[in-house]
Protein backbone atom coordinates (compact mmCIF):
# COMPACT_ATOMS: atom_id res chain seq x y z
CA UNK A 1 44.57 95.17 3.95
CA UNK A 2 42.01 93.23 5.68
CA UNK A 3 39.80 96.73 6.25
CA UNK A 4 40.16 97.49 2.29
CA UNK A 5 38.81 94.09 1.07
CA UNK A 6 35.89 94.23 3.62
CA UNK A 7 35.33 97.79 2.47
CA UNK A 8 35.42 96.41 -1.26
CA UNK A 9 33.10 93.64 -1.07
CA UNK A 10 30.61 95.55 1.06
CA UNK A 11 30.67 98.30 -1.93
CA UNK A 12 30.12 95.29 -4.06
CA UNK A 13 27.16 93.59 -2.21
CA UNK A 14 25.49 97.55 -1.85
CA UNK A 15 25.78 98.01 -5.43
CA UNK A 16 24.67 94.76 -6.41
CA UNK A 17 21.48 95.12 -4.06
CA UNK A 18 20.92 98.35 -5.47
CA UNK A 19 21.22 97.34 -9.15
CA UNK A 20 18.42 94.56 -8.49
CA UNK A 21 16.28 97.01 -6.93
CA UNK A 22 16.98 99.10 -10.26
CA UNK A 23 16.11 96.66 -12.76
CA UNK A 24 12.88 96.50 -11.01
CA UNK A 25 12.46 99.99 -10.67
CA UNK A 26 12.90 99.92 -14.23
CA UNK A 27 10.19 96.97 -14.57
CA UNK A 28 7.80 99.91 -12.96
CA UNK A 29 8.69 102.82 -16.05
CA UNK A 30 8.46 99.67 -18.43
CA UNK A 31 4.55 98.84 -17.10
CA UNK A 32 3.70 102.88 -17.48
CA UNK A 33 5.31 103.20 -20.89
CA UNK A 34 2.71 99.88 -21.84
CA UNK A 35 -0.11 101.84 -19.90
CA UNK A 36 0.51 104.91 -21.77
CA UNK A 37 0.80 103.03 -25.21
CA UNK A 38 -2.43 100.62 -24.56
CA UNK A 39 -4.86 102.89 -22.25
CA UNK A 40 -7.12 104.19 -25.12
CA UNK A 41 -7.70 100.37 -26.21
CA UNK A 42 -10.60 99.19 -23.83
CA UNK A 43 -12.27 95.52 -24.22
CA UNK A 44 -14.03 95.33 -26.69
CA UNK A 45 -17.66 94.33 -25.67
CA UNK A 46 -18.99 92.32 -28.73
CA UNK A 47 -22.23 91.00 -27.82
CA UNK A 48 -25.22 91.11 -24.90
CA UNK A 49 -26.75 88.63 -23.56
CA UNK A 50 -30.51 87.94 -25.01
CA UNK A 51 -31.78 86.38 -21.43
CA UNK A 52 -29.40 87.65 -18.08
CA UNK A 53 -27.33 84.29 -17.03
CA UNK A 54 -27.94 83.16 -13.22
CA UNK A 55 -25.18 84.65 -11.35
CA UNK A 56 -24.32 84.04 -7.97
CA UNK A 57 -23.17 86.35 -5.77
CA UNK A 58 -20.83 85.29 -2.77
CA UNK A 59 -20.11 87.12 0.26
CA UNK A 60 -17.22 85.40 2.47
CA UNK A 61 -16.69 86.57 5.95
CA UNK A 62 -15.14 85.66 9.64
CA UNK A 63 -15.98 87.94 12.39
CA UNK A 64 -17.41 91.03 10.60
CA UNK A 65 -19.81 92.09 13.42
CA UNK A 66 -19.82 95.94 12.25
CA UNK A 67 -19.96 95.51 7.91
CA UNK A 68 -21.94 91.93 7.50
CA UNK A 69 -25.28 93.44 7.65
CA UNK A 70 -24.29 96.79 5.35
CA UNK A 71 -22.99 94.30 2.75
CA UNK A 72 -25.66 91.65 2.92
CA UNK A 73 -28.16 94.64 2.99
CA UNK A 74 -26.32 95.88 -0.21
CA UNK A 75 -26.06 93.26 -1.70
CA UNK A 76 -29.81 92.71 -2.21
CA UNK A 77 -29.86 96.21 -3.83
CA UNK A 78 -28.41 95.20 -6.77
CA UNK A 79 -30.06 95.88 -9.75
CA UNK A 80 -30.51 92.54 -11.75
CA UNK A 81 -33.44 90.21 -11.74
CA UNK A 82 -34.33 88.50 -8.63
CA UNK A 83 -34.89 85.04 -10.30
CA UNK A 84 -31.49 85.03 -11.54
CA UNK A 85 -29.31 85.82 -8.92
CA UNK A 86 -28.88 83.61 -5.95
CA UNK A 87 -26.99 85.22 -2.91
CA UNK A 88 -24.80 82.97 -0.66
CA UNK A 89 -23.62 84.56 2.67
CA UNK A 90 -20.37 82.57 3.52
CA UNK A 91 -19.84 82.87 7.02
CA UNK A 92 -16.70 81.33 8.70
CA UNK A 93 -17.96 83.88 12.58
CA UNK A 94 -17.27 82.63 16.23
CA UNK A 95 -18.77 85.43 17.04
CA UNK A 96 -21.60 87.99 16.96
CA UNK A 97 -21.59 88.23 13.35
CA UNK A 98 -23.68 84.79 13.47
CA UNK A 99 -26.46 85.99 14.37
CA UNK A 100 -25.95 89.33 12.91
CA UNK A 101 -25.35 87.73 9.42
CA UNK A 102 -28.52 84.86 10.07
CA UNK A 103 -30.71 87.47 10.69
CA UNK A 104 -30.13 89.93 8.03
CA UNK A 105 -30.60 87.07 5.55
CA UNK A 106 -33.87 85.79 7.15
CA UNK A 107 -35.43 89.47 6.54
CA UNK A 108 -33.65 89.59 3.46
CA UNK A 109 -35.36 86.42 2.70
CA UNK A 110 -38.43 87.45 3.76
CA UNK A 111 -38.59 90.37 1.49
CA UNK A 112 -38.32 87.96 -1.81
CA UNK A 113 -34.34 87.66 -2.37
CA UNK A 114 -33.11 84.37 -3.03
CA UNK A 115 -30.42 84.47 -0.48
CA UNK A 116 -28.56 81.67 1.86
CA UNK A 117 -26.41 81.66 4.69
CA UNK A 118 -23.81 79.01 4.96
CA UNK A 119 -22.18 78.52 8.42
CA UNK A 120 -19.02 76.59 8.98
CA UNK A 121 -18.09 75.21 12.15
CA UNK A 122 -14.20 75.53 11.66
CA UNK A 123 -12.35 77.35 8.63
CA UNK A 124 -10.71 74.82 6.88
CA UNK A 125 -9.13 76.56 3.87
CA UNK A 126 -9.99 80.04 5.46
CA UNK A 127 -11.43 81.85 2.51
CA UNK A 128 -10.24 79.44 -0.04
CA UNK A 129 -12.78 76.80 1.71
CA UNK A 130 -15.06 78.61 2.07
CA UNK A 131 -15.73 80.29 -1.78
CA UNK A 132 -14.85 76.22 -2.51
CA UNK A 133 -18.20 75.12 -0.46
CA UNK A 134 -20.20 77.73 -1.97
CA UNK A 135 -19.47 77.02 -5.43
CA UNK A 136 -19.73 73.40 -4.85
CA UNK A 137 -23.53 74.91 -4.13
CA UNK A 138 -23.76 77.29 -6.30
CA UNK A 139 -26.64 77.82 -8.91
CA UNK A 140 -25.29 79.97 -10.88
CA UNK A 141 -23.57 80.50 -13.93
CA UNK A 142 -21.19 83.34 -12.89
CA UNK A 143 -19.89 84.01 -9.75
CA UNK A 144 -19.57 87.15 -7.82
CA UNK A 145 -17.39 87.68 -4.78
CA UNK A 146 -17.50 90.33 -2.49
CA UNK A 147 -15.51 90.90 0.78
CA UNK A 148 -17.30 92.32 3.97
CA UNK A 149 -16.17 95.35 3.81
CA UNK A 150 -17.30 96.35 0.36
CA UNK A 151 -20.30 98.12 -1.10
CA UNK A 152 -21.63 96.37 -3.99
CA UNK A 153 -22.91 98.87 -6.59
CA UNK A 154 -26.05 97.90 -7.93
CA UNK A 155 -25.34 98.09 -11.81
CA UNK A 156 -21.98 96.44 -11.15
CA UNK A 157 -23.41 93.17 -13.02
CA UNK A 158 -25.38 94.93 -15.64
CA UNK A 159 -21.77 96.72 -16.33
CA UNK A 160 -19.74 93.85 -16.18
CA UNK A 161 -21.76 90.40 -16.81
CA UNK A 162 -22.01 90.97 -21.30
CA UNK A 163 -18.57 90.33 -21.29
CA UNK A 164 -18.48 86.53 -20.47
CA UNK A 165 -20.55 86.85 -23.97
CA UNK A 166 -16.82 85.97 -25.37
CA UNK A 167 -16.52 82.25 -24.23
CA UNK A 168 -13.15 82.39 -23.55
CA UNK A 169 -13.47 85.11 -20.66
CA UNK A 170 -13.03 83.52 -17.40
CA UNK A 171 -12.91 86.31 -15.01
CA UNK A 172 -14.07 89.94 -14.95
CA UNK A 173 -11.99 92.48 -12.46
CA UNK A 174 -12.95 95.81 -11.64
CA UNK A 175 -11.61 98.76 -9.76
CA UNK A 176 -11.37 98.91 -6.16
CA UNK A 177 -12.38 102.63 -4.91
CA UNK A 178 -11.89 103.87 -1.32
CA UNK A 179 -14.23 104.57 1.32
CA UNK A 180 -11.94 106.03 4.15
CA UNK A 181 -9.52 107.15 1.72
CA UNK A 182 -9.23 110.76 3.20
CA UNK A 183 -9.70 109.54 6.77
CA UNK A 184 -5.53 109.65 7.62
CA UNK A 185 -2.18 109.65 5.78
CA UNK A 186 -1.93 106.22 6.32
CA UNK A 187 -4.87 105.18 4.44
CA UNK A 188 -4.10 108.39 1.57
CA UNK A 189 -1.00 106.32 1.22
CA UNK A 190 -2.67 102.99 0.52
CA UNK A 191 -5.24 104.62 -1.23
CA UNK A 192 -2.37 105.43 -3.61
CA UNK A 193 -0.69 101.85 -3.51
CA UNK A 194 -3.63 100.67 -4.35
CA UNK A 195 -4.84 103.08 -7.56
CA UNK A 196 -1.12 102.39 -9.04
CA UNK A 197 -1.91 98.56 -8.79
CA UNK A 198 -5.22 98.93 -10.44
CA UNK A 199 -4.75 101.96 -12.93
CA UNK A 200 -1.60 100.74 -14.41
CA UNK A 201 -0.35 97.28 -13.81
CA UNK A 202 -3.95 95.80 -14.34
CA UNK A 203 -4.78 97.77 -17.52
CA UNK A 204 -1.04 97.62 -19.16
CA UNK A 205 -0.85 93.38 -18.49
CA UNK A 206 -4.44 93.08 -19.51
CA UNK A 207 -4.70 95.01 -22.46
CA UNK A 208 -1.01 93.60 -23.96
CA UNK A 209 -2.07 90.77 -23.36
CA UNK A 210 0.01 89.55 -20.52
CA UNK A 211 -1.40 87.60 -17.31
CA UNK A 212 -3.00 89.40 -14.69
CA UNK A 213 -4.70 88.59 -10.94
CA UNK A 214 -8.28 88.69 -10.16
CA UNK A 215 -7.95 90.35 -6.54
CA UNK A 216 -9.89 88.08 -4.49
CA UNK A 217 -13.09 90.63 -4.33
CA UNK A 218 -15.20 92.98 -6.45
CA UNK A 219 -15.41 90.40 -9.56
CA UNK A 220 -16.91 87.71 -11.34
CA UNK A 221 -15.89 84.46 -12.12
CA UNK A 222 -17.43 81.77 -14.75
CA UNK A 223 -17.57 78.55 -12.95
CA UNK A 224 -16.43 76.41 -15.55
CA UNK A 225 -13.19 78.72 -15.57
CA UNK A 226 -12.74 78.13 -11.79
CA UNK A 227 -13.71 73.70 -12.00
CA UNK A 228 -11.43 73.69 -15.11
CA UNK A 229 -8.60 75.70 -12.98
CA UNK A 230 -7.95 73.40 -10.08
CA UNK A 231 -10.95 75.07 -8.13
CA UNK A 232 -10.20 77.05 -4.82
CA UNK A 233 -7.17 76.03 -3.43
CA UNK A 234 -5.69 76.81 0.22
CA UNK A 235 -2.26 75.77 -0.22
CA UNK A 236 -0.98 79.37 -0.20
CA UNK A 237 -2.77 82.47 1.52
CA UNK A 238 -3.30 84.34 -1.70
CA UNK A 239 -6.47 82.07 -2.81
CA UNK A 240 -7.37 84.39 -5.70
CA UNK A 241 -3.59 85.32 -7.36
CA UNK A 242 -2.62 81.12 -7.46
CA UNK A 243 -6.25 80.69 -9.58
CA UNK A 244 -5.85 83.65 -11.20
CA UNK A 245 -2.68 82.08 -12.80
CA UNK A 246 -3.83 78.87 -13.51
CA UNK A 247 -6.79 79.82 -15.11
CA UNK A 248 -4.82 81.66 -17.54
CA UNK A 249 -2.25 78.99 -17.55
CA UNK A 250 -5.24 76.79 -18.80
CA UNK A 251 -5.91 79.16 -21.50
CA UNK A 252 -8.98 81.81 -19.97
CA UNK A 253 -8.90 84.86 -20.57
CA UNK A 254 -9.30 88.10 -18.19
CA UNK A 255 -11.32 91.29 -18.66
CA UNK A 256 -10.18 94.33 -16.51
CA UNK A 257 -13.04 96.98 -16.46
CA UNK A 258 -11.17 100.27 -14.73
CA UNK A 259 -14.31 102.29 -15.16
CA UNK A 260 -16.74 99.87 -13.26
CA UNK A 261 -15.57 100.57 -9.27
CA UNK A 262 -16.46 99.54 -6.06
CA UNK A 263 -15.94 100.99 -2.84
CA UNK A 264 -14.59 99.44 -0.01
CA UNK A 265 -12.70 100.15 3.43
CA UNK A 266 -8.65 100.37 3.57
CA UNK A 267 -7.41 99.37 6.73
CA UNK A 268 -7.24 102.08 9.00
CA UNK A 269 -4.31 102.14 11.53
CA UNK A 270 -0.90 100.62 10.92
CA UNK A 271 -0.91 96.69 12.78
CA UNK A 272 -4.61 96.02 10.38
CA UNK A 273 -2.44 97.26 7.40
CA UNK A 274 0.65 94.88 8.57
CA UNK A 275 -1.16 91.94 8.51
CA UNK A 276 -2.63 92.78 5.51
CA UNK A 277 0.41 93.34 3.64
CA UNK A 278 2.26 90.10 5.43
CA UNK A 279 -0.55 88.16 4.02
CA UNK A 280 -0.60 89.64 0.39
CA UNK A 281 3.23 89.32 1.03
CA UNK A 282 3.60 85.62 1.88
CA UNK A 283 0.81 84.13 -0.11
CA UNK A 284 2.27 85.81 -3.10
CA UNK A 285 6.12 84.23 -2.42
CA UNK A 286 4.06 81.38 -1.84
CA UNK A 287 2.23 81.49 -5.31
CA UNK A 288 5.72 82.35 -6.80
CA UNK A 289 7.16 79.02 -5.62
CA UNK A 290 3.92 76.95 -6.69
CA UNK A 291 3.32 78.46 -10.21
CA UNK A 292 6.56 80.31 -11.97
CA UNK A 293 8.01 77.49 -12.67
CA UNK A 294 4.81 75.78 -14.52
CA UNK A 295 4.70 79.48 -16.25
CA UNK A 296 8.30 79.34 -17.37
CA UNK A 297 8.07 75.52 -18.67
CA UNK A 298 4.18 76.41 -20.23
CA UNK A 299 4.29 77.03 -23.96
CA UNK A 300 2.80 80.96 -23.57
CA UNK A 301 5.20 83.45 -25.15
CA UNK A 302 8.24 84.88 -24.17
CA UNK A 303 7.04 88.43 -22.72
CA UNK A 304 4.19 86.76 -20.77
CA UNK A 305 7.03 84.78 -19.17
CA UNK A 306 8.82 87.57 -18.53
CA UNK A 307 5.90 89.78 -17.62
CA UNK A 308 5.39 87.24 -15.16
CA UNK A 309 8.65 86.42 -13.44
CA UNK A 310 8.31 90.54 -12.21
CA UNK A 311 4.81 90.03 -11.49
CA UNK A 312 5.62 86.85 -8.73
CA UNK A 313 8.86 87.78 -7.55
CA UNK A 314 7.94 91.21 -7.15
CA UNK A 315 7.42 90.11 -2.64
CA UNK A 316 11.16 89.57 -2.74
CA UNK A 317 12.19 93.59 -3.16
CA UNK A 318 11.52 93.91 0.23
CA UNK A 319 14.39 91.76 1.34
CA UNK A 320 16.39 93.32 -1.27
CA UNK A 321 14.91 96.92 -0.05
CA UNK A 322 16.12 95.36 3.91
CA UNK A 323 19.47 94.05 2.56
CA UNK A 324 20.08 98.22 1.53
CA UNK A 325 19.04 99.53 4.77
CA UNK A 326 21.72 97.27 6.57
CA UNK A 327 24.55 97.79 3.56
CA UNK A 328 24.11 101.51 3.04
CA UNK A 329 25.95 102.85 6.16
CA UNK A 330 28.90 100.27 5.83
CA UNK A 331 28.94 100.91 2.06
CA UNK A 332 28.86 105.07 2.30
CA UNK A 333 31.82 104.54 5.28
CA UNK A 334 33.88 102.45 3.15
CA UNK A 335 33.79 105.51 0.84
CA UNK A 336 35.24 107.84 3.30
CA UNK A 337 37.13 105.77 5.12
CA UNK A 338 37.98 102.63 4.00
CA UNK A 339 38.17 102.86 0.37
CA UNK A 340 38.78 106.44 -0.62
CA UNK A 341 39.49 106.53 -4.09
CA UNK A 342 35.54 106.24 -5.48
CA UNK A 343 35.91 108.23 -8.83
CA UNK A 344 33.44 110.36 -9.68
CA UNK A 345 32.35 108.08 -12.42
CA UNK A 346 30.96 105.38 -9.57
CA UNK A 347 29.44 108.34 -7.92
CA UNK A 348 27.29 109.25 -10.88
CA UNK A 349 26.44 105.52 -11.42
CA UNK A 350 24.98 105.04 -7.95
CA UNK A 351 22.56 108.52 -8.29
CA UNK A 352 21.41 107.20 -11.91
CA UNK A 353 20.82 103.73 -9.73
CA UNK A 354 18.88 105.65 -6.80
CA UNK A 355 17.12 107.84 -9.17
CA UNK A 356 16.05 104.80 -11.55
CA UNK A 357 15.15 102.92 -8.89
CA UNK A 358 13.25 105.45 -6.65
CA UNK A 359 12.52 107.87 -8.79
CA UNK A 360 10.17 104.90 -10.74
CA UNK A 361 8.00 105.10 -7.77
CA UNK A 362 7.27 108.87 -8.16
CA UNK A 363 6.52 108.85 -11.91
CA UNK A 364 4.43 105.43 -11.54
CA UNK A 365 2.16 106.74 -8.77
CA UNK A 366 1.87 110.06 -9.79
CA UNK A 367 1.29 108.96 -12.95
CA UNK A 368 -2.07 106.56 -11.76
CA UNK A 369 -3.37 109.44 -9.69
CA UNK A 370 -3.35 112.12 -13.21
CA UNK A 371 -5.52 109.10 -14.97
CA UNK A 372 -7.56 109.41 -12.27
CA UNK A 373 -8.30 112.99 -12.71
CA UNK A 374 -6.68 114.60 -9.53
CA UNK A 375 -5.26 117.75 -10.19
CA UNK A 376 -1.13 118.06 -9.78
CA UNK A 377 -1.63 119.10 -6.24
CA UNK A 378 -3.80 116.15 -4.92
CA UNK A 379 -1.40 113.85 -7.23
CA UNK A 380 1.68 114.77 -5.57
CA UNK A 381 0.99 115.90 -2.15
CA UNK A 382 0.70 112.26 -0.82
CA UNK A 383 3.59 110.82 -2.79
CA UNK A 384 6.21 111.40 -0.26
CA UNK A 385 4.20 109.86 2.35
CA UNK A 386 3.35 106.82 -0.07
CA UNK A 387 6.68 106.38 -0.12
CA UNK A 388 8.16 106.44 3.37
CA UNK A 389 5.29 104.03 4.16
CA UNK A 390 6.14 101.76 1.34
CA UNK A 391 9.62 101.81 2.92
CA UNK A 392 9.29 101.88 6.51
CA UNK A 393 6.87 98.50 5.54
CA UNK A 394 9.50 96.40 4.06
CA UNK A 395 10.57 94.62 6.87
CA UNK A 396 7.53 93.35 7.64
CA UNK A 397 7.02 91.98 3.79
CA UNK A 398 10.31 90.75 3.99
CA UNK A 399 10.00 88.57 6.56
CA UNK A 400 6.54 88.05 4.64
CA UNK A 401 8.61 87.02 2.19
CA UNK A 402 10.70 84.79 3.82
CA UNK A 403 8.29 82.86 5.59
CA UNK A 404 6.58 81.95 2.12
CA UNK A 405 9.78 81.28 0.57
CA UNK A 406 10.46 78.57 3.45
CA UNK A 407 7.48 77.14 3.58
CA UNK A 408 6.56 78.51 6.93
CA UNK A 409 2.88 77.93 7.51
CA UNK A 410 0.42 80.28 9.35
CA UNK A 411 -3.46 81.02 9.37
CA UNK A 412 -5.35 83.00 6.96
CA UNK A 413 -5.36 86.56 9.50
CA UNK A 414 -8.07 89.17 8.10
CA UNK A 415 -7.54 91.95 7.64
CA UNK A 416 -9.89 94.00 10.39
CA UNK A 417 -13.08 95.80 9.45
CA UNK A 418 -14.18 99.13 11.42
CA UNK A 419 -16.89 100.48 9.39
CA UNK A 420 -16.35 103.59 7.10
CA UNK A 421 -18.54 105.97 9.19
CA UNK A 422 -16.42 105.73 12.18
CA UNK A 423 -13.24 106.01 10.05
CA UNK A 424 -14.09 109.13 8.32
CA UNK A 425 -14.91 110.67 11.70
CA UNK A 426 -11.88 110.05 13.04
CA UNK A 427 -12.86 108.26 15.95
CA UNK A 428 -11.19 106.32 17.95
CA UNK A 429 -10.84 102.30 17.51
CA UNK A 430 -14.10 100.54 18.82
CA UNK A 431 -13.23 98.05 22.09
CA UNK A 432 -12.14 94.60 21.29
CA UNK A 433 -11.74 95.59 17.82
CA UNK A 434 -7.84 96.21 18.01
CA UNK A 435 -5.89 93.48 16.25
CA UNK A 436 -3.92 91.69 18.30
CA UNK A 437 -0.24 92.42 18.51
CA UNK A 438 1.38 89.89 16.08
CA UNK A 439 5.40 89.70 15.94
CA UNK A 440 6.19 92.87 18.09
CA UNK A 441 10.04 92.30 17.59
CA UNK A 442 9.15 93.89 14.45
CA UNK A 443 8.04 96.93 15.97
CA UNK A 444 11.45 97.22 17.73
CA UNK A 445 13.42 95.92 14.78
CA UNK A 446 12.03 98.90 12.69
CA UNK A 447 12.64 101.51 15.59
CA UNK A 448 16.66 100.11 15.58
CA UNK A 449 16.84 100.32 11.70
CA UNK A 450 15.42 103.98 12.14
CA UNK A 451 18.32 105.01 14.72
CA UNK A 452 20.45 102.93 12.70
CA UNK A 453 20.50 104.90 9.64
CA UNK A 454 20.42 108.28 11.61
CA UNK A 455 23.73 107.45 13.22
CA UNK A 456 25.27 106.77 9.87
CA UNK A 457 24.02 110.04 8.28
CA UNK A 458 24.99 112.14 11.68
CA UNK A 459 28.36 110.26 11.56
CA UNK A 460 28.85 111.16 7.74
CA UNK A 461 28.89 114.77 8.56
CA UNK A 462 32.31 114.72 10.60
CA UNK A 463 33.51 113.64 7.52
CA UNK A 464 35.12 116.38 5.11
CA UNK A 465 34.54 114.58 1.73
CA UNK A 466 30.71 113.82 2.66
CA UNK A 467 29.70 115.95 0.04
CA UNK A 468 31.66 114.90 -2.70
CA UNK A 469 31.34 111.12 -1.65
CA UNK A 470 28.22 110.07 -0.05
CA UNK A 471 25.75 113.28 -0.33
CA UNK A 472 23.52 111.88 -3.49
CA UNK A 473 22.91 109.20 -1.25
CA UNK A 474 21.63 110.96 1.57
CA UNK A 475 18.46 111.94 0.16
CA UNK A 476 17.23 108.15 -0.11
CA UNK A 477 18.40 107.23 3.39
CA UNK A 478 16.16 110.12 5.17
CA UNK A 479 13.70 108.41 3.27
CA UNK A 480 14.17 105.01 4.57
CA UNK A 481 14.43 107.05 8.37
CA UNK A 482 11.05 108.96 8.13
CA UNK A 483 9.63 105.30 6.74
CA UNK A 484 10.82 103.13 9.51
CA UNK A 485 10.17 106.11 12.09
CA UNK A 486 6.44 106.36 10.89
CA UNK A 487 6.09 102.85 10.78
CA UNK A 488 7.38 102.02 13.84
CA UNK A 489 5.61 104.73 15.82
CA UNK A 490 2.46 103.72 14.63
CA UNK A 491 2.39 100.35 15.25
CA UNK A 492 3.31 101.34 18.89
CA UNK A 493 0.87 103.90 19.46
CA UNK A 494 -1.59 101.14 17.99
CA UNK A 495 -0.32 98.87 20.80
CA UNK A 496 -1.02 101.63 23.05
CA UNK A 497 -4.24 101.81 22.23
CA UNK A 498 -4.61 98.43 22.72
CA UNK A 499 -3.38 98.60 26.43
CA UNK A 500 -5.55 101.37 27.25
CA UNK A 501 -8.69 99.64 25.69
CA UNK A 502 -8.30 96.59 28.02
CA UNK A 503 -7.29 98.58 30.63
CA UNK A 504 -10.56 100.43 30.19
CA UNK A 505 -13.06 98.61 28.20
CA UNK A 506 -16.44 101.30 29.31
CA UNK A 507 -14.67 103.79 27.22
């Protein structure tokens, strides 16, 4: 009796778990049917300017020794009149990139540009405190912000700067495009993430009108939208979503420009792209915590509200996605063992959940790389590894996740820069450029889930009703196996690296 009722309520709690990670799953064919409906609707662009407005463009950066002079350098290439565009260089360095940075903007300098460098002494605020410093500063207008490792294009504020013509436009985003995107099938994979994030979610909330995020990079702001917002704030690590919100909250409005790109660097080997993702992870269950409920008391309507509830609680799926990677093998057992009478009814209710759920992921990111103009090969080829890395990542968000839901406090960790070149040549990590090994439990943790599910799959073939009772299910867990395999494998052979680098710093 006592093995039946645990059986039950496991059952339960899997298909409770599940049907969460459904209704978002269903949140994903929802954004793609407003993409589909609103993608032949761009801004309108209703006026020029007579006279260009000063804009000033900022470039934040901590320890980018091998990017900070390719972007300063860049940065001066733009195409827009000299005596109305001031250039800060934000630099945050303990290291070389001091006098990397100091010197590239004295020649800069030197050759007419109207370019700073600002150097703080400690990184209060990380980023945040640093873009607030240079505004406080700042001579322009409009404000530009570029990371390190981007490449400004130079008619990116000819293309985008008419728009803040409409006085309520606060912010202009534009596309991110990929510099190393064909270096590995790690960074094809983010590559993906990425054009799914931009393609569809940005253009289907802009264009119905529902809030959006300026992504911290590759935009331009209107001062009196970011003073009028709260400013920069540092309270959570995702600076740029938290004013994104309240600048909207406040009334501003957002114009995403899909056509107007600029390249930049994904991260390269598997630890960079953790800590990138634990950052994007926790600063958004942060923002989630500071802001929904000022967006569900504000007086916007319903389906921005709603809209935005997915949007900020879309960091806790991974515990939900971590929650069915512990369930699944109890669950499946109690079917054959435990609790034997599953009709085929419940059977048919868990694919439709499985398929709604991960099938979302296939049509939304397939869909993003057709709008993009790939051909059906190059649009599907990369999907299944897009999504045994977005699985095999989860419990790293979700203890992402976690931590910002608790109100565990860390430091702003960059996300490290490598250069394109060296990326698209495949060679190997420069010395003392390896991130440091940050929570290496994890690595171990996802190794054990990995084993963990291929026990339960192994053990469900001894079984002589595995077919009939557990084999639509079996498809999703070699998923999660190849994910946490991949994952796991590559943050070690990262650590490796690591090792032998120290161990041999001359090569």
């Amino acid at each position: 009796m006592n093995l039946d009722w645990l059986g039950r309520a496991t059952l339960a709690a899997y298909f409770v778990v599940l049907t969460i990670l459904c209704i978002y799953g269903a949140h994903r064919y929802f954004l793609l049917m407003i993409y589909l409906r609103v993608r032949r609707k761009p801004p309108a662009l209703r006026a020029c300017f007579r006279e260009r407005p000063r804009v000033t463009l900022q470039l934040p950066m901590f320890n980018e020794q091998y990017v900070a002079q390719r972007v300063i350098e860049r940065a001066c290439r733009i195409d827009y009149p000299r005596d109305c565009l001031q250039i800060q260089v934000l630099d945050d360095s303990t290291d070389d990139t001091v006098e990397i940075a100091r010197a590239t903007v004295e020649r800069m300098r030197a050759a007419g540009h109207d370019i700073v460098y600002v150097h703080r002494d400690n990184r209060a605020g990380y980023k945040a405190g640093a873009l607030e410093a240079g505004t406080e500063s700042a001579t322009g207008e409009f404000i530009a912000i570029f990371d390190a490792d981007f490449l400004p294009p130079e008619r990116i504020l000819r293309d985008a700067i008419d728009y803040f013509t409409d006085e309520r436009v606060g912010a202009v985003q534009t596309r991110w495009e990929h510099l190393n995107r064909d270096s590995s099938l790690l960074t094809q994979a983010q590559a993906i993430l990425l054009d799914g994030h931009f393609v569809i979610e940005h253009t289907a909330r802009n264009r119905s009108g529902r809030y959006m995020s300026f992504n911290g990079t590759a935009g331009i702001w209107r001062k009196d939208a970011i003073v009028d917002a709260g400013g920069w704030q540092h309270d959570t690590l995702t600076e740029d979503l938290d004013l994104s919100y309240r600048a909207q909250l406040r009334g501003w409005k957002f114009v995403f420009l899909p056509n107007v790109t600029a390249p930049a660097e994904l991260p390269p080997e598997m630890n960079a792209f953790k800590a990138q993702q634990h950052r994007w992870t926790k600063g958004g269950a942060q923002t989630c915590l500071k802001l929904l409920p000022k967006v569900l008391l504000s007086p916007c309507k319903w389906w921005v509200k709603v809209e935005a509830f997915f949007h900020l609680t879309s960091c806790f799926v991974y515990i939900f996605m971590v929650l069915l990677t512990v369930l699944i093998g109890p669950a499946l057992l109690a079917k054959l063992v435990i609790n034997p009478g599953v009709s085929r009814a419940q059977a048919v209710f868990e694919f439709i959940l499985f398929v709604v759920g991960f099938g979302s992921v296939l049509f939304f990111y397939i869909g993003s790389q057709r709008e993009l103009m790939r051909n059906w090969f190059d649009s599907v080829r990369f999907v299944p590894a897009l999504m045994a890395v977005g699985m095999g990542i989860a419990l790293n968000n979700a203890v992402a996740a976690i931590e910002g839901f608790l109100g565990h406090q860390s430091e702003f960790v960059r996300t490290p820069k490598f250069g394109d070149q060296s990326r698209q040549r495949g060679d190997r990590l420069r010395p003392n450029v390896v991130p440091r090994r940050r929570k290496s439990w994890q690595v171990w943790a996802e190794l054990g889930l990995a084993l963990y599910l291929t026990a339960c799959v192994v053990s469900f073939f001894f079984h002589e009703y595995w077919v009939e009772r557990v084999s639509a299910a079996i498809p999703f867990v070699l998923v999660f196996i190849v994910g946490y395999f991949y994952v796991a494998f590559q943050s070690l052979y990262t650590n490796w690296q690591a090792r032998q680098t120290t161990a041999n710093p001359a090569t």
